[in-house]
Protein backbone atom coordinates (compact mmCIF):
# COMPACT_ATOMS: atom_id res chain seq x y z
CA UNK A 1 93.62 95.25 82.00
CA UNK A 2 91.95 93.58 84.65
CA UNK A 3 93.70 90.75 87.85
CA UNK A 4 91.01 88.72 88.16
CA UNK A 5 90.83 86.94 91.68
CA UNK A 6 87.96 84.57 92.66
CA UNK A 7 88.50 81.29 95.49
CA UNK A 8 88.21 77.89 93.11
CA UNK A 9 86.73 75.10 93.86
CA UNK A 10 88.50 71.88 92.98
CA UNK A 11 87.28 69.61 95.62
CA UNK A 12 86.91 69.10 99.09
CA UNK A 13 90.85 67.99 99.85
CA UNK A 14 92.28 71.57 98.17
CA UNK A 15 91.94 74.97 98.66
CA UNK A 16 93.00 77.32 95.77
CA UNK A 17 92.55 80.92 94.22
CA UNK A 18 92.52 82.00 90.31
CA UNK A 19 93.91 84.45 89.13
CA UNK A 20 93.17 85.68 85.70
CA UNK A 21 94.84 89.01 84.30
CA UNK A 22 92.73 89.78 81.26
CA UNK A 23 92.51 92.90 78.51
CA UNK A 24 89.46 94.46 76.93
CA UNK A 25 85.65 93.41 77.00
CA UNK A 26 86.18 89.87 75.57
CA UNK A 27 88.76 89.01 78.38
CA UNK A 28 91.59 88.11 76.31
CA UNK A 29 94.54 86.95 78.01
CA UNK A 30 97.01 89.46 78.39
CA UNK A 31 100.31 88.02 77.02
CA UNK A 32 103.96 89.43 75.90
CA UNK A 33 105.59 92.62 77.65
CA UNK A 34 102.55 93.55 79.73
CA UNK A 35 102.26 90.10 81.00
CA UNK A 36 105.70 90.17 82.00
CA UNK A 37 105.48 93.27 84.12
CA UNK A 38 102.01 92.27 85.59
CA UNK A 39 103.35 88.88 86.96
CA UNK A 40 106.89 90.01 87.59
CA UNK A 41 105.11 92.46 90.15
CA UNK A 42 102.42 89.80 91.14
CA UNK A 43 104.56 87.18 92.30
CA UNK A 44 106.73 88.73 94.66
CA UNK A 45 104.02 90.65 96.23
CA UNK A 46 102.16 87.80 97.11
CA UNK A 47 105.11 85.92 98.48
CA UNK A 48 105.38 88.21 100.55
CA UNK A 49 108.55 88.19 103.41
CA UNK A 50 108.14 84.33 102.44
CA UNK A 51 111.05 82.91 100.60
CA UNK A 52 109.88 81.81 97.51
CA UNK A 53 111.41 79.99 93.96
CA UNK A 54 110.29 79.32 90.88
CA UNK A 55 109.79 75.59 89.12
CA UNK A 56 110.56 75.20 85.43
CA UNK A 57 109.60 71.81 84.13
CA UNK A 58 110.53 72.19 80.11
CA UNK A 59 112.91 74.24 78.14
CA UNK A 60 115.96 73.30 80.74
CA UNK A 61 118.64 73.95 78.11
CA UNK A 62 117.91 77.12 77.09
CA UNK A 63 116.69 78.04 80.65
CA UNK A 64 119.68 76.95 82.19
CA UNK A 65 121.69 79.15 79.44
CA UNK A 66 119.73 82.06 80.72
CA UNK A 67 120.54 81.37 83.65
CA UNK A 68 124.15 80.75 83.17
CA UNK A 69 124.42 84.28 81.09
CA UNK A 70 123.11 86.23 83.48
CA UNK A 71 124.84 84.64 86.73
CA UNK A 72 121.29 83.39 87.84
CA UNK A 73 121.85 80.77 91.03
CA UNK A 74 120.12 77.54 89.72
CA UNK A 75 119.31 73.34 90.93
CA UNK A 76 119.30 70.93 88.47
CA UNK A 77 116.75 68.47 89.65
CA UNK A 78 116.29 66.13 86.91
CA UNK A 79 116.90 66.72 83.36
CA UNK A 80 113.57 68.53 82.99
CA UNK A 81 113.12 70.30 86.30
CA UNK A 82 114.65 73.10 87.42
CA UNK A 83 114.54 75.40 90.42
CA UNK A 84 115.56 79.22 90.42
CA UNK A 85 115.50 81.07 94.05
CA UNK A 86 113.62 84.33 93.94
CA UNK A 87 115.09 85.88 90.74
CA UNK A 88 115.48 90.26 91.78
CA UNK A 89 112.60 92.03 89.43
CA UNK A 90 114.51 92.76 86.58
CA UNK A 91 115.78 89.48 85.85
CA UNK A 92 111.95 88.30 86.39
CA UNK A 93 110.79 90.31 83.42
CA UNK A 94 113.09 88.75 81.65
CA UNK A 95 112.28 85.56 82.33
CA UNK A 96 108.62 86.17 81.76
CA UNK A 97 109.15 87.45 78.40
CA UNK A 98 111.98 85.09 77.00
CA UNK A 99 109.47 82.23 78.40
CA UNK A 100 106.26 83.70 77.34
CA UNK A 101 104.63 80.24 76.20
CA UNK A 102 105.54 78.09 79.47
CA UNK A 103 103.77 76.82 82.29
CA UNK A 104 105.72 77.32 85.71
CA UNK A 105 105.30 76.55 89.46
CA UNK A 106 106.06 78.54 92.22
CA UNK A 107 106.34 77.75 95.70
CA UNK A 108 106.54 80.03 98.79
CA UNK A 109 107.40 79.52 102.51
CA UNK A 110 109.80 78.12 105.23
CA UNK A 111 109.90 74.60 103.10
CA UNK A 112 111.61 75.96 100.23
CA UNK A 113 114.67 77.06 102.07
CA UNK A 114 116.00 73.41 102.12
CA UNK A 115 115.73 70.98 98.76
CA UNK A 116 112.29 69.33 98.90
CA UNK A 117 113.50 65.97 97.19
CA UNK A 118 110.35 64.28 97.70
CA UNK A 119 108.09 67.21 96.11
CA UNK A 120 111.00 67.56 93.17
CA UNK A 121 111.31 64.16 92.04
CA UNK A 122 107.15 63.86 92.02
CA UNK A 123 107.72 67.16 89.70
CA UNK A 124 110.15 65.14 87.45
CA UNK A 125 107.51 62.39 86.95
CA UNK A 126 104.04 64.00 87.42
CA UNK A 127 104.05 68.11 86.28
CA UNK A 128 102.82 70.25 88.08
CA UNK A 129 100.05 68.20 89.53
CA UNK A 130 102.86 67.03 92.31
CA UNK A 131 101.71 70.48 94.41
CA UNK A 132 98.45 68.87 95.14
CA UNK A 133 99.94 66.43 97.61
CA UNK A 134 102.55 69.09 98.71
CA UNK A 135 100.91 72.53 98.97
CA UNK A 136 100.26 72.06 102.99
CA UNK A 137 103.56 72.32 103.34
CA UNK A 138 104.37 75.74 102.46
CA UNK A 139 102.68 78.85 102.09
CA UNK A 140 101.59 78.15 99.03
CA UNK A 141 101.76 76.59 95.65
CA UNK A 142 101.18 78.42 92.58
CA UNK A 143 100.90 77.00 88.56
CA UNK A 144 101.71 79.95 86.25
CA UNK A 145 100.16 79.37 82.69
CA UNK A 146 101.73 82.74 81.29
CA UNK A 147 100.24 81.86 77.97
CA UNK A 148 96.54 82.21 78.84
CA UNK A 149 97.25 84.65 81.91
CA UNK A 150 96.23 82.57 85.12
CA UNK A 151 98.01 81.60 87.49
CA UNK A 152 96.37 79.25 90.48
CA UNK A 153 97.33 79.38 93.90
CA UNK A 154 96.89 76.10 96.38
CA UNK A 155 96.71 77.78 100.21
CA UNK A 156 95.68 76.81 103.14
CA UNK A 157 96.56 80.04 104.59
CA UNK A 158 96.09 82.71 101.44
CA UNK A 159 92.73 83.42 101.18
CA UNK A 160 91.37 86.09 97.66
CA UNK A 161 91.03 88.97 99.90
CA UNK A 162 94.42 88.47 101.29
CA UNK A 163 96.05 87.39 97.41
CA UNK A 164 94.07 91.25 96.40
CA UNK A 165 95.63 92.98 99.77
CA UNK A 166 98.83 92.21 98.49
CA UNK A 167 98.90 92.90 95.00
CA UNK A 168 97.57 96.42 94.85
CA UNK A 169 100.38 98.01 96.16
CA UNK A 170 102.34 96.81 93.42
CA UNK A 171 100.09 97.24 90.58
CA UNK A 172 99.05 100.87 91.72
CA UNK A 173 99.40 103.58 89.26
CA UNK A 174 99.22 100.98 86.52
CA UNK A 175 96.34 100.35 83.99
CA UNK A 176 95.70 97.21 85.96
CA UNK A 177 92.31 97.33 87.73
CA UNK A 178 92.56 94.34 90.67
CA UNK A 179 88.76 92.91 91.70
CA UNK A 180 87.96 90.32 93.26
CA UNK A 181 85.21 88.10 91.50
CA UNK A 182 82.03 87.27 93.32
């Protein structure tokens, strides 16, 4: 398997980072159980001593049952969003693998220590696509498409180099080469 990390450009107004954790020479997303424990590693590494929570925008039923069952603290933002503080490791897995097909956010920093109501209620009504606006305002933003194995970080202080610093620690004596993409 190979973390994938390369700065993106999409446009002058943002800066962001891709990561893509892919398997085998035709760069197939890696998906299911290894997946999980990639990005269940990933995360908190790059969040660093930042606190840090995740955004759900679908499944908030069943999500919030999860939650419920296994005593996970949870806000109800709108009928569709919810927001989980920095779930411990093993719970994470968990999460990544009963939630294999979703698309989350995550959002690091001093801002997420207090509700953010103008950020959440833009998540409510736009996706995902409400970081853009937002992302200066905390470490950074992050969109987690655990289906095709990327995740993309919006930064203006995480650069690739720092994003690959972090990250190897965790991944180290895994089968998960990290490179940086020129």
């Amino acid at each position: 398997m190979i973390l994938e990390i390369e700065p993106m450009d999409l446009g002058q107004d943002v800066r962001a980072i891709g990561l893509e954790l892919v398997d085998g020479p035709d760069r197939e997303p890696v998906r299911g159980e290894d997946a999980a424990q990639v990005w269940s590693a990933v995360l908190p590494m790059l969040a660093g001593k930042e606190t840090w929570v995740l955004d759900f925008l679908s499944k908030a039923d069943r999500l919030r049952a999860f939650c419920r069952a296994k005593s996970i603290p949870f806000r109800e933002i709108s009928r569709a969003v919810t927001v989980l503080t920095a779930p411990p490791p093993e719970i994470l897995i968990q999460l990544f693998r009963n939630f294999a097909n979703e698309t989350l956010g995550i959002r690091a920093g001093n801002a997420v220590q207090t509700a953010d109501a103008p950020l959440e209620g833009e998540l409510a009504s736009r996706g995902l696509d409400a970081y853009h606006a937002s992302y200066p305002r905390y470490a950074f933003c992050g969109i987690c498409d655990l289906e095709n194995g990327s995740l993309v970080l919006l930064s203006n202080s995480l650069w690739a180099t720092e994003a690959s610093r972090r990250i190897r620690p965790a991944l180290n004596g895994t089968d998960v080469k990290v490179q940086i993409a020129s």
